[in-house]
Protein backbone atom coordinates (compact mmCIF):
# COMPACT_ATOMS: atom_id res chain seq x y z
CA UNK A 1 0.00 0.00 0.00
CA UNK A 2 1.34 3.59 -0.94
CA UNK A 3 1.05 5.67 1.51
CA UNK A 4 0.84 9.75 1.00
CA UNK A 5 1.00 11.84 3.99
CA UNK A 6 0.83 15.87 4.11
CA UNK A 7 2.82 17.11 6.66
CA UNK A 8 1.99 20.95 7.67
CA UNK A 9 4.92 22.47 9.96
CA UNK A 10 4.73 25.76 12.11
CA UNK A 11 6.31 28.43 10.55
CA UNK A 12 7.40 30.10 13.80
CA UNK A 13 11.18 30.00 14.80
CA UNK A 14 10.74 27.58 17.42
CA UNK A 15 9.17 24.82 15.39
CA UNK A 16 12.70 23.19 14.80
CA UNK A 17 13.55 19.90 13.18
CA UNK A 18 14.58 18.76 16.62
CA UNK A 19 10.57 18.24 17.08
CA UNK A 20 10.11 15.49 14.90
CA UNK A 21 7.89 14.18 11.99
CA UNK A 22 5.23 13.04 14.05
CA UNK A 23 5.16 16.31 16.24
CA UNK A 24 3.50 17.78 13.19
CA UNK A 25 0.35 17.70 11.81
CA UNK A 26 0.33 14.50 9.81
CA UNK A 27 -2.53 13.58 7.10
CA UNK A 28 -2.85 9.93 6.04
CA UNK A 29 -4.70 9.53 2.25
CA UNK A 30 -4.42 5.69 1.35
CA UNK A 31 -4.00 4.83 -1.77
CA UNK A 32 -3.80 1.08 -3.42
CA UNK A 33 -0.70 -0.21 -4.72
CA UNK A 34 2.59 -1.10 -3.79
CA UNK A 35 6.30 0.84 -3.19
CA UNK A 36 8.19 -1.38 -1.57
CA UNK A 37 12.21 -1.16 -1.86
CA UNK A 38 12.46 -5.14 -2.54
CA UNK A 39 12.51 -7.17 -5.71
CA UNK A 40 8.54 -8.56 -5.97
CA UNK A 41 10.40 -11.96 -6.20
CA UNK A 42 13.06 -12.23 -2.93
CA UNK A 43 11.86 -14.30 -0.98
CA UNK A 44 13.53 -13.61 3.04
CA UNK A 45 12.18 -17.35 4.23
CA UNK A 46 14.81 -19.60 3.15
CA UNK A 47 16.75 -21.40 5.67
CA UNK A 48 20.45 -20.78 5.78
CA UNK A 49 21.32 -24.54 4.20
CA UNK A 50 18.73 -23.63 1.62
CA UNK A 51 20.67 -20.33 1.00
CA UNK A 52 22.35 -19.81 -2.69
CA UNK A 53 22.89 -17.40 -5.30
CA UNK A 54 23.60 -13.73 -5.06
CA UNK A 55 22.00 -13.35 -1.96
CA UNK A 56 19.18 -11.22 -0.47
CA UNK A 57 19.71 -7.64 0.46
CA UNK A 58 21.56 -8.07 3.76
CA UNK A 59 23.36 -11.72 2.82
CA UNK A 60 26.92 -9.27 2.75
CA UNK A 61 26.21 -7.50 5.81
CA UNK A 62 29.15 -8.86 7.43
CA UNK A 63 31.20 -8.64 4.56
CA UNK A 64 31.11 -4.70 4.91
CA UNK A 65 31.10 -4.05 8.59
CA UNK A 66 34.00 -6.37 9.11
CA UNK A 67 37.39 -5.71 7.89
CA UNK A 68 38.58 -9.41 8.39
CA UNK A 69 38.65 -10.35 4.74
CA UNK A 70 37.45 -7.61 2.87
CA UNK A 71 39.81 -4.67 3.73
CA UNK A 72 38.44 -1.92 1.28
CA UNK A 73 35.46 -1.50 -0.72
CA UNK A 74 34.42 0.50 -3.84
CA UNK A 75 30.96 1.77 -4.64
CA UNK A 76 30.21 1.11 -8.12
CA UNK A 77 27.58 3.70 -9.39
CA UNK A 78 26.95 3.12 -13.00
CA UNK A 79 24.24 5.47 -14.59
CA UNK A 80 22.91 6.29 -18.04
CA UNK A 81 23.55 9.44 -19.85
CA UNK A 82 21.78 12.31 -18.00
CA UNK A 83 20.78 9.93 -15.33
CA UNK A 84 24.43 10.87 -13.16
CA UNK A 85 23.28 11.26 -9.20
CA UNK A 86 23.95 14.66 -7.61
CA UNK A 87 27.47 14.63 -6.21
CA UNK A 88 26.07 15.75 -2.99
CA UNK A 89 24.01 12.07 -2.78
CA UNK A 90 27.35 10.17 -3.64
CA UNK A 91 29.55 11.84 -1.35
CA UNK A 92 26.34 11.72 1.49
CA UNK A 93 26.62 8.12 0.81
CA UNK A 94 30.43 7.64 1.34
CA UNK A 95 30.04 9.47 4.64
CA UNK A 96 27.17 7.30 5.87
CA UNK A 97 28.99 4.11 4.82
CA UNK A 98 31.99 5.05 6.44
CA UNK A 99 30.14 5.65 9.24
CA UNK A 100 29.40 1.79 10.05
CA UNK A 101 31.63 0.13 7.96
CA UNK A 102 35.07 -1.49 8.98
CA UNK A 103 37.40 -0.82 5.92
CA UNK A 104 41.06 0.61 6.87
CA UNK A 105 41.90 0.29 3.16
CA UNK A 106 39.14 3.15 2.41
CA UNK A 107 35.69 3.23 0.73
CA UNK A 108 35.62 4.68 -3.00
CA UNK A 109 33.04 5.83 -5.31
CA UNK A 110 33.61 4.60 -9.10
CA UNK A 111 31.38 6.40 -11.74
CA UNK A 112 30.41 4.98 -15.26
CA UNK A 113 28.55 6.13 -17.55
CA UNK A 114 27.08 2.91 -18.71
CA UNK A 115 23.98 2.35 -21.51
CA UNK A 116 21.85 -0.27 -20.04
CA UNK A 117 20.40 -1.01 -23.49
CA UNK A 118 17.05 -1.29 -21.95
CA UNK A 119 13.72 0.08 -22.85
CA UNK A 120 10.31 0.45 -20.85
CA UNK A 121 9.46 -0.71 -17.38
CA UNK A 122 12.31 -2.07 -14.93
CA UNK A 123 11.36 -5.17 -13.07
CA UNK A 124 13.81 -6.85 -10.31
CA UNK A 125 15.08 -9.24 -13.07
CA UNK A 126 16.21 -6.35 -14.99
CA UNK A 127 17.82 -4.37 -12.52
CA UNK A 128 19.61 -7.81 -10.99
CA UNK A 129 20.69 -9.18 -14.84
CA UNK A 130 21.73 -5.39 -16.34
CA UNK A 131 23.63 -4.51 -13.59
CA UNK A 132 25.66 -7.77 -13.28
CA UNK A 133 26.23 -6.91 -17.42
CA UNK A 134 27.73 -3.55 -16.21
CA UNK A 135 29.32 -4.53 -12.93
CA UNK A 136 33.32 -4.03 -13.05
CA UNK A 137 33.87 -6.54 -10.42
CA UNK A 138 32.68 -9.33 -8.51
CA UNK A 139 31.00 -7.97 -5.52
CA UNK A 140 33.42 -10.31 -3.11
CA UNK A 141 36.64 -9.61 -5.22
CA UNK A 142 39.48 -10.62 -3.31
CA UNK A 143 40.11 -8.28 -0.39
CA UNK A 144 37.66 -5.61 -1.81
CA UNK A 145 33.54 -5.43 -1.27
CA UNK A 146 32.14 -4.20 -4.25
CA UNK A 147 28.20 -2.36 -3.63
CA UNK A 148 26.48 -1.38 -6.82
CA UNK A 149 23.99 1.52 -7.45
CA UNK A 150 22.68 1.96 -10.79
CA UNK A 151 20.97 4.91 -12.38
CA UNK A 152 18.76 3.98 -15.53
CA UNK A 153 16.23 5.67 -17.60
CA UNK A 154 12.82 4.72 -17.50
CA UNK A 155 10.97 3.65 -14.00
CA UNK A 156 10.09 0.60 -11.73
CA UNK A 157 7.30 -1.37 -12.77
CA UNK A 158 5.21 -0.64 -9.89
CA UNK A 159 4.07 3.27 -9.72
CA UNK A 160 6.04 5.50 -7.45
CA UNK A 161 9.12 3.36 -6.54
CA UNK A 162 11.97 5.50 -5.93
CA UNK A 163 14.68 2.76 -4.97
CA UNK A 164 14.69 -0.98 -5.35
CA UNK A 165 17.08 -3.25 -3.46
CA UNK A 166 17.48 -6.76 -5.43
CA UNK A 167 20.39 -8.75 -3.85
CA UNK A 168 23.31 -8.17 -1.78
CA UNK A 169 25.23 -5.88 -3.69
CA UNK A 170 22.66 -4.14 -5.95
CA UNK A 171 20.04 -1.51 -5.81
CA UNK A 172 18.33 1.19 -8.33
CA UNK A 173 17.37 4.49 -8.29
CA UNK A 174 14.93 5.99 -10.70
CA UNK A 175 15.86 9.40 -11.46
CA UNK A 176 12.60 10.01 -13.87
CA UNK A 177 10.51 9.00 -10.66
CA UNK A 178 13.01 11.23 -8.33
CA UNK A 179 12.11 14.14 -10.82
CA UNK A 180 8.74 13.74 -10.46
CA UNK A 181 8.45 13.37 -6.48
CA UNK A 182 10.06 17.21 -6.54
CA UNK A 183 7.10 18.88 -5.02
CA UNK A 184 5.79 22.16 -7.23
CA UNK A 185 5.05 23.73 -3.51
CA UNK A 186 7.51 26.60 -2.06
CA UNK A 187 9.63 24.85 0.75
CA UNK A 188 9.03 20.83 -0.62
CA UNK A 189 12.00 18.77 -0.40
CA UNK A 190 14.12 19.20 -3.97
CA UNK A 191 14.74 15.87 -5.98
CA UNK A 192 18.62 16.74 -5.03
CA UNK A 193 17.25 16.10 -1.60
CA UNK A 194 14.77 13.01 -1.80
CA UNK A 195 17.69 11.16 -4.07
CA UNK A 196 20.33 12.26 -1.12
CA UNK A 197 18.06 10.30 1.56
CA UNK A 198 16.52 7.41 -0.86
CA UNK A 199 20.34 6.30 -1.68
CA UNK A 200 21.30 5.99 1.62
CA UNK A 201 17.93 4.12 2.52
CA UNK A 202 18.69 1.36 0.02
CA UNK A 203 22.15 1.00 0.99
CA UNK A 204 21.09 0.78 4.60
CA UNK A 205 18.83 -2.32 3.07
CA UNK A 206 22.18 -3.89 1.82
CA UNK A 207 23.61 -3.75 5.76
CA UNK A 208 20.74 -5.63 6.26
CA UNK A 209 17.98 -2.72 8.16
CA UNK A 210 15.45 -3.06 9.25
CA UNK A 211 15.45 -7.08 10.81
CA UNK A 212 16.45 -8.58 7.13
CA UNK A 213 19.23 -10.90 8.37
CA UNK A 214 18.93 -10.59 11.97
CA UNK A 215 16.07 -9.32 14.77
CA UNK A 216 17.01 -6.38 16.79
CA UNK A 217 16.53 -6.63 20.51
CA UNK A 218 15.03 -3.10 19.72
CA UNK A 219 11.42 -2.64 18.59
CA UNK A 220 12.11 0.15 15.70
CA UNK A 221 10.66 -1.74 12.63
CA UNK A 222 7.38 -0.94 11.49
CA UNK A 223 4.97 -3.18 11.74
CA UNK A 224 2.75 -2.34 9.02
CA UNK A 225 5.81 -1.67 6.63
CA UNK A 226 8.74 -4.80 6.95
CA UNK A 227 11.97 -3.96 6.74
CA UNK A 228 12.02 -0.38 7.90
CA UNK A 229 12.25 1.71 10.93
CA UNK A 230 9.08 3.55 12.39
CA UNK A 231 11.10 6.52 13.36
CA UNK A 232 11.02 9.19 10.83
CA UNK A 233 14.39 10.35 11.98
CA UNK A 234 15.72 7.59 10.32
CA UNK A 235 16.58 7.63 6.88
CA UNK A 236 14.81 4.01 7.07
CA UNK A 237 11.66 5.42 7.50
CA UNK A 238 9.00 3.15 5.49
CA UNK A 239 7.81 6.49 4.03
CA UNK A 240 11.44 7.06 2.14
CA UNK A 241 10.13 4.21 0.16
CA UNK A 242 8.33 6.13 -2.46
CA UNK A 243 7.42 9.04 -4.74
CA UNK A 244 4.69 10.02 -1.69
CA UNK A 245 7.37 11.43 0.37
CA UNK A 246 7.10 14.51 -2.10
CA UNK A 247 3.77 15.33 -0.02
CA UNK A 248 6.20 16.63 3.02
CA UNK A 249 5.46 20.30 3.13
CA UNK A 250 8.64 21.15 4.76
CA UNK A 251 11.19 20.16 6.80
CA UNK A 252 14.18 18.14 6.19
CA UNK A 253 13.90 14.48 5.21
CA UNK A 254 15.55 12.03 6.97
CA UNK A 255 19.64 10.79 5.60
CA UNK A 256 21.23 9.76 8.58
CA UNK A 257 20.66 5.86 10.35
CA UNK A 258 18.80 6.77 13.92
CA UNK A 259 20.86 5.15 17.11
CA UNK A 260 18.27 1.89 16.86
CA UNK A 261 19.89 1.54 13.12
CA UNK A 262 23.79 1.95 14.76
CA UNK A 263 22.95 -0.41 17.73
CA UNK A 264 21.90 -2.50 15.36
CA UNK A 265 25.18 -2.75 12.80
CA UNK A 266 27.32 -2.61 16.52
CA UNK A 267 25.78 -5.37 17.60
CA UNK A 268 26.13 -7.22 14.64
CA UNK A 269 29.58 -6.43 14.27
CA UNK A 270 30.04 -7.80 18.08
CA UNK A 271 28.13 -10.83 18.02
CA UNK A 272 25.87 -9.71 20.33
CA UNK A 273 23.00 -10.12 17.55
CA UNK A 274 22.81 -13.30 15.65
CA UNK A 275 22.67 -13.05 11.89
CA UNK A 276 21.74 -15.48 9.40
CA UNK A 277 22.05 -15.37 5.59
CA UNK A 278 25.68 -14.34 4.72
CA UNK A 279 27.64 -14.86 1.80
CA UNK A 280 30.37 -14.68 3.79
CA UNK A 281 31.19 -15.00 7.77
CA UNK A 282 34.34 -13.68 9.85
């Protein structure tokens, strides 16, 4: 279900980000459909012997907060011609990965300009099998983790889908859709600004947030939305999920992962929470 919500803010000084989303005046229109940030067809059931392939968003969660095997990592952005993200959403990205990953060696951002040769719709299939075609590397290439964003043309298949997440080392983002979540209203969020925050939200799906590969001792995923965070101070808020997060009046969106998201990737990185699903294990 998409979900657009109109939120009206004060306009006095006082009425700071510091009060929060849900502080404001919040309007709920329901609307049928579906935005989530998965591929339709992952299925998050199978047992860990049952476990193959290119894994599930999450599956390389370890991979990237240790720094056992894989000392460095690249992020592989490959995007069509006038499809480039902003460089304020890469380097936003790089800071936020840095942020919770364990790589001494360093984290990179590689840019290609890559033609998908694809027309129409984008389906998971499409965004898994053309950006393995354009993928440099291996994602688990010797002592480097390689992540993958690409940029196409077109949209998602389903209306309003901002981001998809389709493995463990691949996500989209659809710039057309971006575009058109840029509000026409004085004060809405900018598509510079929804494309900062959606990036980092389907990265945050690749280390495995909200629950994916592990359950937090925390209760901070939504109930009514799996695999995200029902504080919308994270930048896993379910509503990041689509085009409906245009509808915020004002305000800042969300980019940063809340302390529940941290506590999370700590306590993964310690052993303190079990995770299941990896590619690969320290």
């Amino acid at each position: 279900m998409v979900v657009n919500f109109v939120i009206i803010e004060g306009m006095g000084d006082n009425m700071g980000r510091n009060l929060g989303v849900a502080s404001l005046l919040v309007m709920l229109m329901l609307f049928s459909g579906l935005s989530g940030c998965f591929g339709d067809d992952l299925d998050f059931s199978f047992s860990d012997d049952e476990y193959l392939g290119t894994g599930i968003p999450g599956s390389l969660t370890m991979a990237c907060l240790s720094s056992q095997k894989y000392t460095s990592m690249i992020l592989e952005i490959d995007f069509e011609p006038g499809y480039e993200p902003e460089t304020s959403s890469t380097d936003l990205l790089k800071e936020r990965m840095e942020q919770v990953c364990d790589k001494p060696g360093g984290i990179e951002i590689l840019l290609t300009e890559t033609d998908f040769q694809h027309s129409g719709s984008w389906s998971a299939d499409d965004v898994r099998d053309k950006g393995s075609d354009a993928k440099s590397n291996d994602p688990q290439s010797g002592s480097t983790l390689y992540w993958q964003a690409i940029f196409p043309s077109g949209e998602y298949e389903n209306d309003g889908v901002l981001g998809v997440a389709v493995d463990a080392s691949t996500i989209a983002i659809f710039g057309e859709t971006v575009d058109e979540a840029e509000g026409p209203i004085f004060n809405r969020p900018s598509s510079e600004e929804i494309e900062n925050c959606v990036l980092v939200h389907e990265f945050g799906h690749l280390l495995g947030l909200v629950n994916l590969v592990y359950q937090s001792p925390v209760d901070h995923e939504d109930p009514d939305h799996p695999g995200h965070s029902n504080n919308e101070d994270s930048v896993m808020y379910w509503a990041v999920e689509s085009s409906d997060i245009s509808s915020i009046i004002t305000g800042q969106l969300p980019d940063e992962f809340d302390q529940d998201d941290l506590d999370d990737l700590a306590g993964l990185e310690a052993g303190t929470i079990e995770v299941e699903k990896q590619l690969w294990l320290p």
